[in-house]
Protein backbone atom coordinates (compact mmCIF):
# COMPACT_ATOMS: atom_id res chain seq x y z
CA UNK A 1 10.13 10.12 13.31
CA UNK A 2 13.41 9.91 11.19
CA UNK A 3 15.17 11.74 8.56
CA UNK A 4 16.13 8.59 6.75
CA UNK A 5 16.09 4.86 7.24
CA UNK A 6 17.74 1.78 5.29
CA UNK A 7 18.75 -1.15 6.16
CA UNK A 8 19.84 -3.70 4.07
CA UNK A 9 18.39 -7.03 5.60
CA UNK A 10 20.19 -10.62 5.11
CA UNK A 11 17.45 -13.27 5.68
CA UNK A 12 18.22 -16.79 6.66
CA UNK A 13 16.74 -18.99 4.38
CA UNK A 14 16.14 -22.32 2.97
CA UNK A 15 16.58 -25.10 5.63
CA UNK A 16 15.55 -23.91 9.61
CA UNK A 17 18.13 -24.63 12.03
CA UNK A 18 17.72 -27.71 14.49
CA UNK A 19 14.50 -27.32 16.55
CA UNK A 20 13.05 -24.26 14.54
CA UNK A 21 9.70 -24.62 13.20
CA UNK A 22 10.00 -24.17 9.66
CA UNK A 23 6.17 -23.06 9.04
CA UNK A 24 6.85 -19.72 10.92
CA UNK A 25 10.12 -19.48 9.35
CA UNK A 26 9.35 -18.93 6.09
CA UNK A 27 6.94 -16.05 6.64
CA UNK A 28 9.84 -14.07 8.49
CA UNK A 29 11.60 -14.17 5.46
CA UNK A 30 8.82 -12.85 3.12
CA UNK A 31 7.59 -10.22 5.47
CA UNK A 32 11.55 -9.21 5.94
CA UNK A 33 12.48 -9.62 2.14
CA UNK A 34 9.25 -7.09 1.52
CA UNK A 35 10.33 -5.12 4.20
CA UNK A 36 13.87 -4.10 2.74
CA UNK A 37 11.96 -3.48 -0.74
CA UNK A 38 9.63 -0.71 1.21
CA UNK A 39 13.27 0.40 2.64
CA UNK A 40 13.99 1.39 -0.50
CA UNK A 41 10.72 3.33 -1.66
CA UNK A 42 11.06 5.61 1.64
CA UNK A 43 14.96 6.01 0.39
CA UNK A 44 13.50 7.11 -2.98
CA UNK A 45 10.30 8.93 -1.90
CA UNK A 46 7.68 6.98 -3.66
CA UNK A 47 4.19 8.74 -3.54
CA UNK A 48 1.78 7.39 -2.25
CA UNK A 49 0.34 5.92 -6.05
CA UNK A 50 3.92 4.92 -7.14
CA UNK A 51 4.42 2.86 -3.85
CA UNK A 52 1.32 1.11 -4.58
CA UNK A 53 2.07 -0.06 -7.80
CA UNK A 54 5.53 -1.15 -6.71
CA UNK A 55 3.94 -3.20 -4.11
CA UNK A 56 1.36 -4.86 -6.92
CA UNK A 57 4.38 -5.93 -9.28
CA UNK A 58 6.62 -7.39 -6.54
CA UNK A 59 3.89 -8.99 -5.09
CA UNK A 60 2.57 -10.28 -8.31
CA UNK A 61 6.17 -11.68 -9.06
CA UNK A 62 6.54 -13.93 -5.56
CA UNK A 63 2.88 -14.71 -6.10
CA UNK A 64 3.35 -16.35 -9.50
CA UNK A 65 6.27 -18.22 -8.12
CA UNK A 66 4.68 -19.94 -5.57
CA UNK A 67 1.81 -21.25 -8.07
CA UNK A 68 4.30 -23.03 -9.76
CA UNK A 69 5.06 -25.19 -6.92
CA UNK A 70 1.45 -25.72 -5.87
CA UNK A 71 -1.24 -25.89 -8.58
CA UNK A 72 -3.84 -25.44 -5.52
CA UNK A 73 -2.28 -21.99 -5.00
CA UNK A 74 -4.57 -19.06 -6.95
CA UNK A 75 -3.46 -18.13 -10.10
CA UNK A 76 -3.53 -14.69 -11.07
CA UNK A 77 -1.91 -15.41 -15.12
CA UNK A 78 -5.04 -15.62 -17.24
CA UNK A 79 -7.14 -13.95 -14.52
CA UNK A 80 -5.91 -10.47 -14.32
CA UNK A 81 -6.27 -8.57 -17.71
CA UNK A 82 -3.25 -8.82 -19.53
CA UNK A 83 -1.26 -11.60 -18.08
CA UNK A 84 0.00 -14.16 -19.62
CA UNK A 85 1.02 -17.41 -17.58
CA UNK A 86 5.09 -17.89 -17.72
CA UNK A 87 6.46 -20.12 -20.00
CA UNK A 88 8.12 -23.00 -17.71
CA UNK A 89 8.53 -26.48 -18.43
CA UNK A 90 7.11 -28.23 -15.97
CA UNK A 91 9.89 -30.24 -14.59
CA UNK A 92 11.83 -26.73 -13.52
CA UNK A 93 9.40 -26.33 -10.43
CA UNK A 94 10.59 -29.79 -9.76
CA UNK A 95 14.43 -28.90 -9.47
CA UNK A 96 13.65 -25.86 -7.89
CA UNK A 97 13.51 -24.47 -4.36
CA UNK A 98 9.88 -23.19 -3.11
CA UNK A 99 11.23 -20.58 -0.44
CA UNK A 100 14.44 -19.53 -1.93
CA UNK A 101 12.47 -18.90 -5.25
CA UNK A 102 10.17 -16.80 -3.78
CA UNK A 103 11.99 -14.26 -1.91
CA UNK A 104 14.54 -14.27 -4.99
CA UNK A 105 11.13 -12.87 -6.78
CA UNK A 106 10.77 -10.20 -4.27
CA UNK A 107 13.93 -9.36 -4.67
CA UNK A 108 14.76 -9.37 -8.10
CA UNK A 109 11.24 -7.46 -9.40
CA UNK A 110 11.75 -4.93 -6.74
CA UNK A 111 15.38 -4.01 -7.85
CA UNK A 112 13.80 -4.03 -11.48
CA UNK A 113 11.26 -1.94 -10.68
CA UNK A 114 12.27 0.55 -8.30
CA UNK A 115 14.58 3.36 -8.73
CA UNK A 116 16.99 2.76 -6.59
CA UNK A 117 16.39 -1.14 -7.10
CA UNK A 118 20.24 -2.17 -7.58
CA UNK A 119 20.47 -1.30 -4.02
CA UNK A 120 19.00 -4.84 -3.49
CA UNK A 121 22.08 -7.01 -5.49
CA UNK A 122 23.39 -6.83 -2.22
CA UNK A 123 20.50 -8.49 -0.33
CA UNK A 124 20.07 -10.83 -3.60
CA UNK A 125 24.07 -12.30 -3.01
CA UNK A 126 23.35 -12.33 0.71
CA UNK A 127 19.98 -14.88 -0.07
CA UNK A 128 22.53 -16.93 -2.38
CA UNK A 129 25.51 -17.47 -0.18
CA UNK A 130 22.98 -18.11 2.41
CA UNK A 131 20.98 -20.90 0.07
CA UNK A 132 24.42 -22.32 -0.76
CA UNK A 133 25.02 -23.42 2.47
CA UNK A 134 21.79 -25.83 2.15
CA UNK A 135 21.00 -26.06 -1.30
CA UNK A 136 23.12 -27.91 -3.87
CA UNK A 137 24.07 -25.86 -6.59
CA UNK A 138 21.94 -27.45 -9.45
CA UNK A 139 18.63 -26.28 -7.07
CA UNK A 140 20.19 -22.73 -7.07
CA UNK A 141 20.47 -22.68 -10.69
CA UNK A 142 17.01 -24.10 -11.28
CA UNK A 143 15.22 -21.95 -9.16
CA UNK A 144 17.03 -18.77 -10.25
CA UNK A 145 15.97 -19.65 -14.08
CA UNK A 146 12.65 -20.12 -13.02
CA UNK A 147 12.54 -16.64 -11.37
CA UNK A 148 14.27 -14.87 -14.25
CA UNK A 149 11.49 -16.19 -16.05
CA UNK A 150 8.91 -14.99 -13.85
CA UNK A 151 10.05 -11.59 -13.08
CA UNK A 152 10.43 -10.87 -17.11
CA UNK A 153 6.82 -11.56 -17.34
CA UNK A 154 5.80 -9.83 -14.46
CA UNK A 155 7.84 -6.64 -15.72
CA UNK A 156 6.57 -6.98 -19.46
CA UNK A 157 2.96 -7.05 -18.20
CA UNK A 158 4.20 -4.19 -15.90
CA UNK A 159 5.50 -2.39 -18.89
CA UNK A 160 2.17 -2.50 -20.93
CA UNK A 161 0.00 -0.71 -17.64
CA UNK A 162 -0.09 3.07 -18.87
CA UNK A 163 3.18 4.27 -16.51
CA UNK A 164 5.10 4.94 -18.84
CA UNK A 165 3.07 7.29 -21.23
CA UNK A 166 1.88 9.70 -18.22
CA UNK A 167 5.53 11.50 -18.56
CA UNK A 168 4.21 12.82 -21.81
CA UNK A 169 1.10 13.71 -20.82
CA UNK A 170 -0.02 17.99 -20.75
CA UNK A 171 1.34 19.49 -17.52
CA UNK A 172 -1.68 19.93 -14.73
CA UNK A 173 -2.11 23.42 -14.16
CA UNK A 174 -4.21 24.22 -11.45
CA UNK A 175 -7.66 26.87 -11.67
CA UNK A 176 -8.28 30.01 -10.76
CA UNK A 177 -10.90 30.27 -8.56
CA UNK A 178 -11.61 29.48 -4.79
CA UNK A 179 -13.41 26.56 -5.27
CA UNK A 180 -10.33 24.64 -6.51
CA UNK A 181 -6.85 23.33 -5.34
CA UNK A 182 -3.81 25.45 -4.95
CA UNK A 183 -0.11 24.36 -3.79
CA UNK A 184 -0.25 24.84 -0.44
CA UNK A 185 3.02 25.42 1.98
CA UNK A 186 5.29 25.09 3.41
CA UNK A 187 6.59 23.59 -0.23
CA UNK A 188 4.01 24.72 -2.50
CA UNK A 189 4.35 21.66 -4.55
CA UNK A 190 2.99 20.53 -7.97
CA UNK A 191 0.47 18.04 -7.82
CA UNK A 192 1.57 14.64 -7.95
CA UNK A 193 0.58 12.39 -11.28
CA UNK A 194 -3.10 14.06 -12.30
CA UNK A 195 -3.33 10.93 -14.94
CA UNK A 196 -2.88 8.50 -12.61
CA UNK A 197 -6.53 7.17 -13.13
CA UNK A 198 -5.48 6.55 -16.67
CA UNK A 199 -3.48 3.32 -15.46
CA UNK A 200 -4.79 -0.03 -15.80
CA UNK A 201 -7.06 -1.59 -13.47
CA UNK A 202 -6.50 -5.21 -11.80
CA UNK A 203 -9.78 -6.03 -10.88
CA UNK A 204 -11.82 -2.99 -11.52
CA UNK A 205 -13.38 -2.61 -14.95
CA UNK A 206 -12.83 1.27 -14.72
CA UNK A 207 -11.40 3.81 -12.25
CA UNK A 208 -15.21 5.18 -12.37
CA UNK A 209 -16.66 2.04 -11.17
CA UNK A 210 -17.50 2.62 -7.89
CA UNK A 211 -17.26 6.20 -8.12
CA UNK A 212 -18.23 8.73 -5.25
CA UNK A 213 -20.67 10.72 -5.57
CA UNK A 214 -20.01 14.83 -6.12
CA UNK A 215 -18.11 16.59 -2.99
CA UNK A 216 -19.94 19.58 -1.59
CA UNK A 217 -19.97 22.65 -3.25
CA UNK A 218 -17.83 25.51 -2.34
CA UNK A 219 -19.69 28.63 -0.66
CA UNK A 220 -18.29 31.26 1.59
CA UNK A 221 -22.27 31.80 2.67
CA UNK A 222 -21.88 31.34 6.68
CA UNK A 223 -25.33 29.47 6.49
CA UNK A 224 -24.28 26.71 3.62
CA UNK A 225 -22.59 23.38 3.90
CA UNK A 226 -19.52 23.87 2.71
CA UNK A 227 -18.57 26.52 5.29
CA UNK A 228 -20.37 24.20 8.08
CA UNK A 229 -17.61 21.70 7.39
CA UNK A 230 -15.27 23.69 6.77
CA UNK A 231 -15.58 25.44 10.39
CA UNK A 232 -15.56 21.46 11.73
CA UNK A 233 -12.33 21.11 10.11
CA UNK A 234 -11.17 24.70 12.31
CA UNK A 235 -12.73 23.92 15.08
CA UNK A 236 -11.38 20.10 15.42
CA UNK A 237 -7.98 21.03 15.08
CA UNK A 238 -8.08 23.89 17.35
CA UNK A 239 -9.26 22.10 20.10
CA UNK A 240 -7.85 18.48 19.78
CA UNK A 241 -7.07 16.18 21.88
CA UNK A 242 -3.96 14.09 22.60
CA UNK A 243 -5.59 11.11 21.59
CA UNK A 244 -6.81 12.31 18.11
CA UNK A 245 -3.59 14.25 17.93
CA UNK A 246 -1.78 10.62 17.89
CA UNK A 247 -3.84 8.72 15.87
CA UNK A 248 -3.54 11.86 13.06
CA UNK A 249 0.58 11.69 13.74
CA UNK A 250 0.07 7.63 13.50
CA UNK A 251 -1.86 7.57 10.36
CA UNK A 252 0.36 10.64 8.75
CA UNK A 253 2.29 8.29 6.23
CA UNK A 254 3.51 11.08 4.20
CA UNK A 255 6.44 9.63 2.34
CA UNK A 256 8.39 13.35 2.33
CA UNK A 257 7.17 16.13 4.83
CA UNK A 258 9.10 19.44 4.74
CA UNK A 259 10.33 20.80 8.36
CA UNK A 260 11.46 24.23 9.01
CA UNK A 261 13.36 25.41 11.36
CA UNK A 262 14.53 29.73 10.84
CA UNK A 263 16.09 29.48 7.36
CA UNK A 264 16.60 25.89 7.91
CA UNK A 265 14.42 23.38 5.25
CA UNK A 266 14.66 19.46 5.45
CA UNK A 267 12.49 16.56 4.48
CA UNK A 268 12.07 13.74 6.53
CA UNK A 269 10.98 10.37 4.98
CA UNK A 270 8.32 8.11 6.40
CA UNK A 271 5.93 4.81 5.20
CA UNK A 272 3.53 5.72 2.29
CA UNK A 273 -0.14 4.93 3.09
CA UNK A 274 0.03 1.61 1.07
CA UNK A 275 3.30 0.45 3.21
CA UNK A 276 1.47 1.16 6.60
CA UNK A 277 -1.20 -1.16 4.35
CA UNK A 278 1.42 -4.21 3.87
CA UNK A 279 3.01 -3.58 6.95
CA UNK A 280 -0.09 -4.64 8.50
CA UNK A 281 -0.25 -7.64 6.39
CA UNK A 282 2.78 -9.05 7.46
CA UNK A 283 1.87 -8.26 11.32
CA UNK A 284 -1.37 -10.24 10.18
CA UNK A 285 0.49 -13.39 8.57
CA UNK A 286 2.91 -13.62 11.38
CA UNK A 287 0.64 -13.63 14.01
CA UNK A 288 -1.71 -16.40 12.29
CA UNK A 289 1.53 -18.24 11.27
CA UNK A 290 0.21 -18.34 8.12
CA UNK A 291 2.13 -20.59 5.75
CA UNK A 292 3.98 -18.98 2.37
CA UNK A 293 1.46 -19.58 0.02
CA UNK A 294 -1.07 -17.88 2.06
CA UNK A 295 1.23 -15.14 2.78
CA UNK A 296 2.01 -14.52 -0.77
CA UNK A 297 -1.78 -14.46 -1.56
CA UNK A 298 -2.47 -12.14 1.12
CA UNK A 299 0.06 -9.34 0.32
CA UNK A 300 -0.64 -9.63 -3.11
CA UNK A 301 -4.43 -9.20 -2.47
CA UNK A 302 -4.11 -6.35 -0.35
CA UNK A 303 -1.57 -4.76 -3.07
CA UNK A 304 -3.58 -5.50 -5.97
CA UNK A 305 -6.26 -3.51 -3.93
CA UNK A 306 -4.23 -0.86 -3.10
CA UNK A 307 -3.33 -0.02 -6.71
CA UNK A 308 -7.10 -0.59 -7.81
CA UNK A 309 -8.14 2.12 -4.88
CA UNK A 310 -6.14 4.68 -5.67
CA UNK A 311 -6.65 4.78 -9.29
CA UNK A 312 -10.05 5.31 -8.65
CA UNK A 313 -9.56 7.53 -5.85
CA UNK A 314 -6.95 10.03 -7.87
CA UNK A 315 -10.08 10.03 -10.47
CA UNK A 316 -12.31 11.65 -8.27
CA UNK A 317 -9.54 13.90 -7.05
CA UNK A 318 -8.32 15.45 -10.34
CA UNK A 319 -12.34 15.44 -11.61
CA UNK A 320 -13.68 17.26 -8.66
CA UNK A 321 -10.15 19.03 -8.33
CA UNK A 322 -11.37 20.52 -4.68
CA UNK A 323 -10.13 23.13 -2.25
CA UNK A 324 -7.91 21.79 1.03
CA UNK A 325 -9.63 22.92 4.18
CA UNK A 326 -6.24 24.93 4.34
CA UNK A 327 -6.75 27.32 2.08
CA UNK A 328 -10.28 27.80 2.22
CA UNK A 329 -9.60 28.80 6.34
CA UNK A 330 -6.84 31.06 5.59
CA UNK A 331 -9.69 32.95 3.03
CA UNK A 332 -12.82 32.84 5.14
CA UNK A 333 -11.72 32.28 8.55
CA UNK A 334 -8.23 32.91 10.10
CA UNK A 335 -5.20 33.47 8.35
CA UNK A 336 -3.02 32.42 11.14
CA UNK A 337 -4.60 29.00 10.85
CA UNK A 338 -2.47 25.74 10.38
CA UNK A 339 -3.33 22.01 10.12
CA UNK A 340 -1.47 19.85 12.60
CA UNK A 341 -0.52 17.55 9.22
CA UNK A 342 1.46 18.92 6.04
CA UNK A 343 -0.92 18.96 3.55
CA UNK A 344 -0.58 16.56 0.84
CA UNK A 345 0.12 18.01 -2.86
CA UNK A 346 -3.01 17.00 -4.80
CA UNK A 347 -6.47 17.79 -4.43
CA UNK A 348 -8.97 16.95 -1.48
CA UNK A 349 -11.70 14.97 -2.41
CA UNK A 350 -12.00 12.06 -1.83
CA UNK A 351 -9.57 11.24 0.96
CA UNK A 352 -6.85 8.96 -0.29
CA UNK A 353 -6.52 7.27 3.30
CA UNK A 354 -10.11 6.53 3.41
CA UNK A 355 -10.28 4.85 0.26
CA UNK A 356 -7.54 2.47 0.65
CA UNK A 357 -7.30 1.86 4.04
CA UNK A 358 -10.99 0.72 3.93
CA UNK A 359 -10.50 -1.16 0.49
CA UNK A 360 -7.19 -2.78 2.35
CA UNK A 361 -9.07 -3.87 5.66
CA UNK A 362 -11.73 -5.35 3.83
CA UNK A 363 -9.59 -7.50 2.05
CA UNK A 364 -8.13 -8.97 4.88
CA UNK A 365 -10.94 -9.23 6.55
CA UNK A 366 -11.88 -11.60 4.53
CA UNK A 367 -8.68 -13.50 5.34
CA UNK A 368 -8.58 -13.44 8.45
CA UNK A 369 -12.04 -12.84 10.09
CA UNK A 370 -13.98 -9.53 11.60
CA UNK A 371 -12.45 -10.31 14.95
CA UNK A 372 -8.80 -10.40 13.99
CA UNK A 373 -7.02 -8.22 16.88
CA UNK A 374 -3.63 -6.94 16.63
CA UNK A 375 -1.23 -4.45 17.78
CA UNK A 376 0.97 -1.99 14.96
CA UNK A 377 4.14 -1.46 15.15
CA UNK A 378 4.87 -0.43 11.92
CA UNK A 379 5.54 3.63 12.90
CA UNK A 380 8.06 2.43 15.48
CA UNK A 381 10.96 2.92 13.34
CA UNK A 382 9.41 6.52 12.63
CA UNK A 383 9.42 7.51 16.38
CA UNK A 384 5.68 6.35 16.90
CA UNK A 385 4.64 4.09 19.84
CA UNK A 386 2.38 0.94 18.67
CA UNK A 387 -1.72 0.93 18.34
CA UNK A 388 -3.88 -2.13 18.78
CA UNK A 389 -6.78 -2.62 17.41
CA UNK A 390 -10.52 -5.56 17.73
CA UNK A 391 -9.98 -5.55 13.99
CA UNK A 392 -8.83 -4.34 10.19
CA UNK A 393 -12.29 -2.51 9.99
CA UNK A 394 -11.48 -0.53 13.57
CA UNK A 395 -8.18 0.39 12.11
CA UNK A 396 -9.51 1.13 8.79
CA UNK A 397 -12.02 3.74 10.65
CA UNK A 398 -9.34 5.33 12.54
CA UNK A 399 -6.59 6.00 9.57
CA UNK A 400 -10.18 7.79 8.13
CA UNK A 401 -10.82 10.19 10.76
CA UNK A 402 -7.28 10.66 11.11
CA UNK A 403 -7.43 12.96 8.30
CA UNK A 404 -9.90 15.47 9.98
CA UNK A 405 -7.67 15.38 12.81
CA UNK A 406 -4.63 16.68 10.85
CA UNK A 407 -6.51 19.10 9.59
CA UNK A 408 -6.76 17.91 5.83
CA UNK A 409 -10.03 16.81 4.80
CA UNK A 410 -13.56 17.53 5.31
CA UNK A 411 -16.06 15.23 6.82
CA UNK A 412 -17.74 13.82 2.91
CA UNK A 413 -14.37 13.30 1.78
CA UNK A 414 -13.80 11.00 4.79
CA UNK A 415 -17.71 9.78 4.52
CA UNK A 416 -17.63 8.93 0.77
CA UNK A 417 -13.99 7.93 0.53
CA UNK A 418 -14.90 5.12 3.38
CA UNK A 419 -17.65 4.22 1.49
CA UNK A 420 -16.14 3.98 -2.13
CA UNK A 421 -13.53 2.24 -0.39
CA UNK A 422 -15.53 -0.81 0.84
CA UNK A 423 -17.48 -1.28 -2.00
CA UNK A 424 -13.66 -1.75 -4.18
CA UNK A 425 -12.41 -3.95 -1.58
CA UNK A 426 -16.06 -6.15 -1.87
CA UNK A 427 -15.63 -6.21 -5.33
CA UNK A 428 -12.21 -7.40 -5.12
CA UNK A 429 -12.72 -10.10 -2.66
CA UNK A 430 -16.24 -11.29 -4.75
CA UNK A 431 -13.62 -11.67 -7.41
CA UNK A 432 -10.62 -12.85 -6.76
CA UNK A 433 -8.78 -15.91 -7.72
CA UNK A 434 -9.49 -18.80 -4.87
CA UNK A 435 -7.91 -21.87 -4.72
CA UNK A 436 -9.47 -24.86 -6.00
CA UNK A 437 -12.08 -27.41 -4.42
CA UNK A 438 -11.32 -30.64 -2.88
CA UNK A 439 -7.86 -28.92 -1.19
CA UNK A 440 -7.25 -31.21 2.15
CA UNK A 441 -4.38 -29.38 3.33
CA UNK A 442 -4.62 -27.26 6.58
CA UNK A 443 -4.09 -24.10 4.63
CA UNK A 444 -7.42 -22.06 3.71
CA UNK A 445 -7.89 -18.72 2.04
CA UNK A 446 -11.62 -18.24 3.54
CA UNK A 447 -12.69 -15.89 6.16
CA UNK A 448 -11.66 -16.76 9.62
CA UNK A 449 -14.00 -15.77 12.69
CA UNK A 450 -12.13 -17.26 15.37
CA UNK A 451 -11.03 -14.33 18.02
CA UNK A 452 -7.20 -13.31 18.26
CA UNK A 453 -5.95 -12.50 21.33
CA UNK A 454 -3.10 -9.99 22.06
């Protein structure tokens, strides 16, 4: 793990060098230009919610670009609610450049959007003197007008999603009573944004949609459910073993956990859930040499269905406003007790991870097959070794369970959150934009069944 890492990235771009293939090249770039944009959310500490809406606008932007240039490339103006198709003449794709355009989008909506954002003019001068060395100056021009244009719609239709009126909203304060969240140490934090559910959906007609069911009820009764599971959750952690002790470490992705040491108190920063999500994604897209269109579509797929999954999850969360196993131990059990993870600052149910991990690995799935194998390396900057995996599903499962490992959920949290989280991610994939009929190029957007091999 790390205290803190940034690095800002300079990306070759534009032309490949003599002998490089140019349709891996491109990728690289995206994947890297995305890369130094989640840099900058672990330098800021964006939740888990914020990070995924980040991810959906900066997406969106390099998404919108590339249909432009191709008309066969989905379109998500006039699809998603809300968005309006930018206004570009049509000869400006013409006297613009496809690549440099579209990590210019990336880069330019993510220092827009994210707090720390004008971190990235330095990346964004790096892509230019870069482009100039291949580009003529007239190209430059053209394609940074056409961006400008892009990002201001992409940030308008940002603008008009709910964020901004959630400041003003009444304070969360949480219930007395057993049954329902507390803080919880070692920071005793305030819950972070109760009204998320209140934001916009992409695909989703309401956060409710595909709503889990109610959690089980709390009861201290040594014969009832509740304390049943909640002894699993005891039990589990007390006696784990190193395997499911890694895979809840792998899967941690909390974006600030507090470490003490005596009197001592740090944070250390890590990968939200949603940017172990995209990391992923661009290990998938590399590997299948996918070409920039199809990258583009993928990541904003997967980030689209990231936002979508945890508006609905933080519904169910703030509705059912549940107990962490935590607490409930340290009451009925063992005082002594702790969870081998920091427990999050919200409520329990359902289990964020579950939700949008399976909602994520269902979407590519349906990219790039059931059989997809591949190996993660995204925790390696965090002081994690790599995990491979037969497929998104298998990883998916395992970011699930990881949660009961660390000590943080209960089993129907994990169950239902799973399950709410494939039917969002079948829903999203039943209605997504596709490209159009009669494409003859090589590139596809349909489910892939071949077998990948490590």
């Amino acid at each position: 793990m790390k205290h803190l890492f940034f690095l800002l990235g300079i990306v070759s771009i534009c032309s490949p060098a003599p002998g490089q293939n140019r349709s891996v090249q491109p990728i690289d770039n995206y994947v890297r230009a995305l890369k130094d944009a989640t840099d900058i959310m672990v330098t800021d500490v964006a939740s888990p919610v914020a990070a995924a809406r980040y991810y959906s606008y900066i997406t969106l932007a390099a998404q919108e670009t590339v249909s432009l240039f191709n008309h066969d490339q989905p379109r998500f103006a006039g699809f998603l609610p809300g968005l309006q198709p930018t206004p570009v003449e049509q000869a400006l794709p013409l006297r613009s450049d496809l690549e440099f355009s579209t990590i210019l989008a990336l880069y330019q909506s993510a220092s827009r959007l994210l707090p720390s954002g004008p971190l990235l003019h330095k990346n964004i001068d790096s892509l230019s003197k870069l482009a100039s060395k291949t580009l003529t100056a007239s190209k430059i021009e053209a394609s940074k007008e056409l961006v400008a244009r892009v990002v201001d719609n992409v940030m308008k239709y940002a603008a008009e999603d709910g964020f901004f009126k959630l400041s003003g909203m009444r304070r969360f304060t949480p219930k007395f009573g057993d049954a329902y969240w507390q803080p919880t140490a070692p920071g005793f934090m305030a819950p972070i944004e109760p009204h998320w559910s209140m934001l916009r959906t992409f695909f989703l007609d309401s956060c409710t949609q595909f709503a889990s069911p109610p959690p089980v009820g709390y009861n201290p009764d040594s014969t009832s459910r509740f304390y049943h599971d909640l002894v699993e959750v005891y039990d589990v952690v007390k006696h784990l073993s190193h395997e499911q002790a890694d895979i809840a470490m792998f899967w941690d992705c909390n974006p600030f956990a507090l470490q003490q040491i005596g009197h001592l108190e740090f944070g250390i920063k890590k990968l939200s859930p949603g940017g172990h999500w995209i990391g992923i994604t661009g290990i998938a897209c590399k590997q299948d040499k996918r070409s920039l269109a199809e990258t583009a579509y993928a990541h904003v797929m997967v980030s689209l269905g990231l936002q979508d999954a945890f508006i609905a999850c933080w519904d169910g969360k703030y509705r059912y406003n549940r107990v962490r196993p935590v607490t409930a131990i340290h009451k009925l059990i063992d005082k002594t007790w702790s969870p081998l993870l920091q427990t999050p600052p919200f409520p329990e149910y359902t289990s964020g991870h579950s939700v949008i991990s399976t909602t994520a690995a269902t979407i590519l799935t349906s990219l790039f097959g059931e059989k997809f194998s591949f190996t993660d390396d995204t925790e390696v900057e965090f002081g994690l070794p790599t995990r491979s995996f037969p497929s998104f599903i298998e990883a998916s499962s395992e970011a699930a369970i990881s949660r009961l490992y660390g000590g943080i959920h209960f089993r129907d949290a994990i169950d239902n959150g799973v399950e709410e989280g494939g039917k969002i991610g079948q829903f999203i994939v039943a209605h997504s934009p596709h490209r159009k009929d009669g494409d003859n190029t090589t590139h596809t957007f349909s489910v892939r069944s071949r077998k990948h091999h490590q």
